[in-house]
C-alpha atoms as a PDB file:
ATOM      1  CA  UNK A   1      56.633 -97.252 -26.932  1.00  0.00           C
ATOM      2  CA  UNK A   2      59.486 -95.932 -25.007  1.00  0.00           C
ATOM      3  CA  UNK A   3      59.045 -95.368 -21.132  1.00  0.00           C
ATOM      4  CA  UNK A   4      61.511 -93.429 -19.462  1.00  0.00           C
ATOM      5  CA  UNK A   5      62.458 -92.769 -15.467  1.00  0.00           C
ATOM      6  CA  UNK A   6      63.009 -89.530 -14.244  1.00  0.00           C
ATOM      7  CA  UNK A   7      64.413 -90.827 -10.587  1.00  0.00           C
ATOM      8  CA  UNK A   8      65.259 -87.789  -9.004  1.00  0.00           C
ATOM      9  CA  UNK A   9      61.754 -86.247  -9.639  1.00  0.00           C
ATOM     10  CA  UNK A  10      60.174 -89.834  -9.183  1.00  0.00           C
ATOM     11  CA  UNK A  11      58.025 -89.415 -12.509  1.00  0.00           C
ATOM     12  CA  UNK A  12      57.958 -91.414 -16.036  1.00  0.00           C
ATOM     13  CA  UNK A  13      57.229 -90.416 -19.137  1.00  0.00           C
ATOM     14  CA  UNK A  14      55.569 -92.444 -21.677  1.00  0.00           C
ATOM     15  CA  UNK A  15      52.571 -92.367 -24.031  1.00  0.00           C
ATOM     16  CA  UNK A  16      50.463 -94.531 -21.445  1.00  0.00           C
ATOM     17  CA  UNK A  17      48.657 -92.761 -18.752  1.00  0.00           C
ATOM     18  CA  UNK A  18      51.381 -92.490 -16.483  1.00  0.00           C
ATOM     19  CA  UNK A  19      52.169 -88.541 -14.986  1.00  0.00           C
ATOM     20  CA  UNK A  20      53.990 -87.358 -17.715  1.00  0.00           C
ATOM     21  CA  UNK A  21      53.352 -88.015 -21.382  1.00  0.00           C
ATOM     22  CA  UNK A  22      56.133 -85.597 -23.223  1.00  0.00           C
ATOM     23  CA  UNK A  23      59.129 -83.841 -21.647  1.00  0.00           C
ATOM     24  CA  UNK A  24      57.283 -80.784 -22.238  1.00  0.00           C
ATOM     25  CA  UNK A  25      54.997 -81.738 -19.809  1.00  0.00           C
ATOM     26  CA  UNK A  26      57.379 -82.445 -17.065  1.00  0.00           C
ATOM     27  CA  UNK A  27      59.339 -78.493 -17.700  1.00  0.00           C
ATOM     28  CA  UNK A  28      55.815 -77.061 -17.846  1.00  0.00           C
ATOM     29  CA  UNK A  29      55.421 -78.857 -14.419  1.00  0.00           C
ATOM     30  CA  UNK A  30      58.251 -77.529 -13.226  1.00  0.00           C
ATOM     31  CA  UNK A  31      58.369 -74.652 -14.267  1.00  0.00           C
ATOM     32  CA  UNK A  32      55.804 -72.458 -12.237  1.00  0.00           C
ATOM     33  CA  UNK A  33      54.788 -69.970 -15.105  1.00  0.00           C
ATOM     34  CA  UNK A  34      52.938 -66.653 -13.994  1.00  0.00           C
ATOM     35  CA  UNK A  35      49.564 -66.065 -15.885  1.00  0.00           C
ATOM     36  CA  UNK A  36      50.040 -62.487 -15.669  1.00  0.00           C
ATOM     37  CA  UNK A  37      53.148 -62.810 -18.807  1.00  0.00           C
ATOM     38  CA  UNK A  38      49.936 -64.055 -20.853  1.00  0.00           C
ATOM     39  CA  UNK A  39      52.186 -67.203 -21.389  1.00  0.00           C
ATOM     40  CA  UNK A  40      50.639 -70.836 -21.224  1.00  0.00           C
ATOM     41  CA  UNK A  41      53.591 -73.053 -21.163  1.00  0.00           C
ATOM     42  CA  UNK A  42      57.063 -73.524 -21.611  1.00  0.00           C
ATOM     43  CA  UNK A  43      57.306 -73.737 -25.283  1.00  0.00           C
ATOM     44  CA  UNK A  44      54.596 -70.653 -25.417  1.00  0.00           C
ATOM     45  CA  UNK A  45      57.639 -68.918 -23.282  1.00  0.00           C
ATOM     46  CA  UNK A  46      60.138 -70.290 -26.078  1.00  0.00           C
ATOM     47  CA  UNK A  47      58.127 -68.846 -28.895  1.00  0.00           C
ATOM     48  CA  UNK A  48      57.950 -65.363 -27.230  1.00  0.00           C
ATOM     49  CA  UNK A  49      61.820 -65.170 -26.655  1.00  0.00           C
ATOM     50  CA  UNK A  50      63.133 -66.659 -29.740  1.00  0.00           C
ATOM     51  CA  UNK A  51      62.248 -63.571 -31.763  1.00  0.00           C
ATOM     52  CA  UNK A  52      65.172 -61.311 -30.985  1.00  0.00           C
ATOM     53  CA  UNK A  53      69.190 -62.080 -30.793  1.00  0.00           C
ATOM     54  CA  UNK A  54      69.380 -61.001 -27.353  1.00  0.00           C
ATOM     55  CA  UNK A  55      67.955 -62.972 -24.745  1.00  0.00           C
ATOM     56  CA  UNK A  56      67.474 -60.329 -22.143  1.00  0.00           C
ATOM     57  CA  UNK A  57      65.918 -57.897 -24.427  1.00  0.00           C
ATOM     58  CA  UNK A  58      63.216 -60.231 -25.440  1.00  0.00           C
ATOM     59  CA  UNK A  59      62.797 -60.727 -21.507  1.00  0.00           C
ATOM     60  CA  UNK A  60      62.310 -56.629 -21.046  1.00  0.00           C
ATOM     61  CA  UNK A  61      59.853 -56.564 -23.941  1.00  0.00           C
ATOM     62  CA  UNK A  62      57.587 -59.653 -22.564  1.00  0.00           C
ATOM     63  CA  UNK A  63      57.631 -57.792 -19.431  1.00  0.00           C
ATOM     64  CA  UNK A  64      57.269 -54.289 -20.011  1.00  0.00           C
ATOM     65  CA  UNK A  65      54.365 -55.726 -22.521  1.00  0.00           C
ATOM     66  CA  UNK A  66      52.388 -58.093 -20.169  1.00  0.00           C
ATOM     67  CA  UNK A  67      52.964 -56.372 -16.937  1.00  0.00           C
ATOM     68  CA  UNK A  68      52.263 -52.487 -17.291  1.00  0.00           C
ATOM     69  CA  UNK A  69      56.134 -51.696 -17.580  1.00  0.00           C
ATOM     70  CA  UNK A  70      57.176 -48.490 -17.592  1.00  0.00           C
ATOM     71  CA  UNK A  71      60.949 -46.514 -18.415  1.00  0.00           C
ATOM     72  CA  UNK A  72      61.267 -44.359 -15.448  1.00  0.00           C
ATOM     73  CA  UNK A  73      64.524 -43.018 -17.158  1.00  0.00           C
ATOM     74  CA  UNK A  74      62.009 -41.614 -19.484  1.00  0.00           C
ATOM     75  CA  UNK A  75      61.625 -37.738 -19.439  1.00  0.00           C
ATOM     76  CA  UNK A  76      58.533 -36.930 -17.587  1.00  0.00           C
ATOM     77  CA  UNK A  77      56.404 -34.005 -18.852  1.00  0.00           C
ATOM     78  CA  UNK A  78      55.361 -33.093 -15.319  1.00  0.00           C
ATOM     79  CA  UNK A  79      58.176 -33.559 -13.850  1.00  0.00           C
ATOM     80  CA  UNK A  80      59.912 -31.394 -15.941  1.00  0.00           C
ATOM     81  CA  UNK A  81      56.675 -28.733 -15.467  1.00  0.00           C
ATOM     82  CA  UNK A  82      57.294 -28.917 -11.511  1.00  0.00           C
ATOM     83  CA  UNK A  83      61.605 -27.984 -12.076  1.00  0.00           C
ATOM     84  CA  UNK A  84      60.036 -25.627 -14.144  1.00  0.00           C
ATOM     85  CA  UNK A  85      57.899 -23.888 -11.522  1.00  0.00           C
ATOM     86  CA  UNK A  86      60.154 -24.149  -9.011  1.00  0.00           C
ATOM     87  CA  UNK A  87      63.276 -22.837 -11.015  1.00  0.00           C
ATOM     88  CA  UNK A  88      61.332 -19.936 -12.057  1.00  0.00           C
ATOM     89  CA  UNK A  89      60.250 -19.205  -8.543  1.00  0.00           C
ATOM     90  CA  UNK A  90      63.999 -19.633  -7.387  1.00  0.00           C
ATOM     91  CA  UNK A  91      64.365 -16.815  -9.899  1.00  0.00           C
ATOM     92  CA  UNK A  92      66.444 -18.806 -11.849  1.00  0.00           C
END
């Protein structure tokens, strides 16, 4: 069995019932993870991201996915329907 000390947190981590069993338990500890992303832990977090090449992509996907995201660069139908109206009241 190996034990080891993680002083500056002032938690072990071994396979006997101290705090921390695996290292995965101490980042998913730390690492405050928002139910909301529909992720569970830290390696659930590593699974969703590892997919694509780019790192920040993969972060825009989980979060336009889990949290309602929407383009606002998109073109807007109704938008465009109100310039409409009001060009064509402008007499343009």
């Amino acid at each position: 069995m190996d034990t080891y000390k993680l002083r500056s947190i002032g938690a072990t981590v071994s396979t006997f019932g101290d705090e921390f069993h695996t290292f995965s338990d101490v980042l998913n500890q730390m690492i405050k993870i928002d139910p909301k992303l529909g992720i569970e832990d830290v390696q659930d977090l590593v699974d969703r991201l590892a997919g694509y090449e780019d790192f920040e992509e993969s972060a825009k996907e989980l979060c336009m996915k889990n949290l309602d995201g929407v383009d606002e660069d998109e073109e807007d139908p109704e938008a465009e329907w109100g310039d409409e109206m009001y060009c064509r009241q402008a007499g343009k």
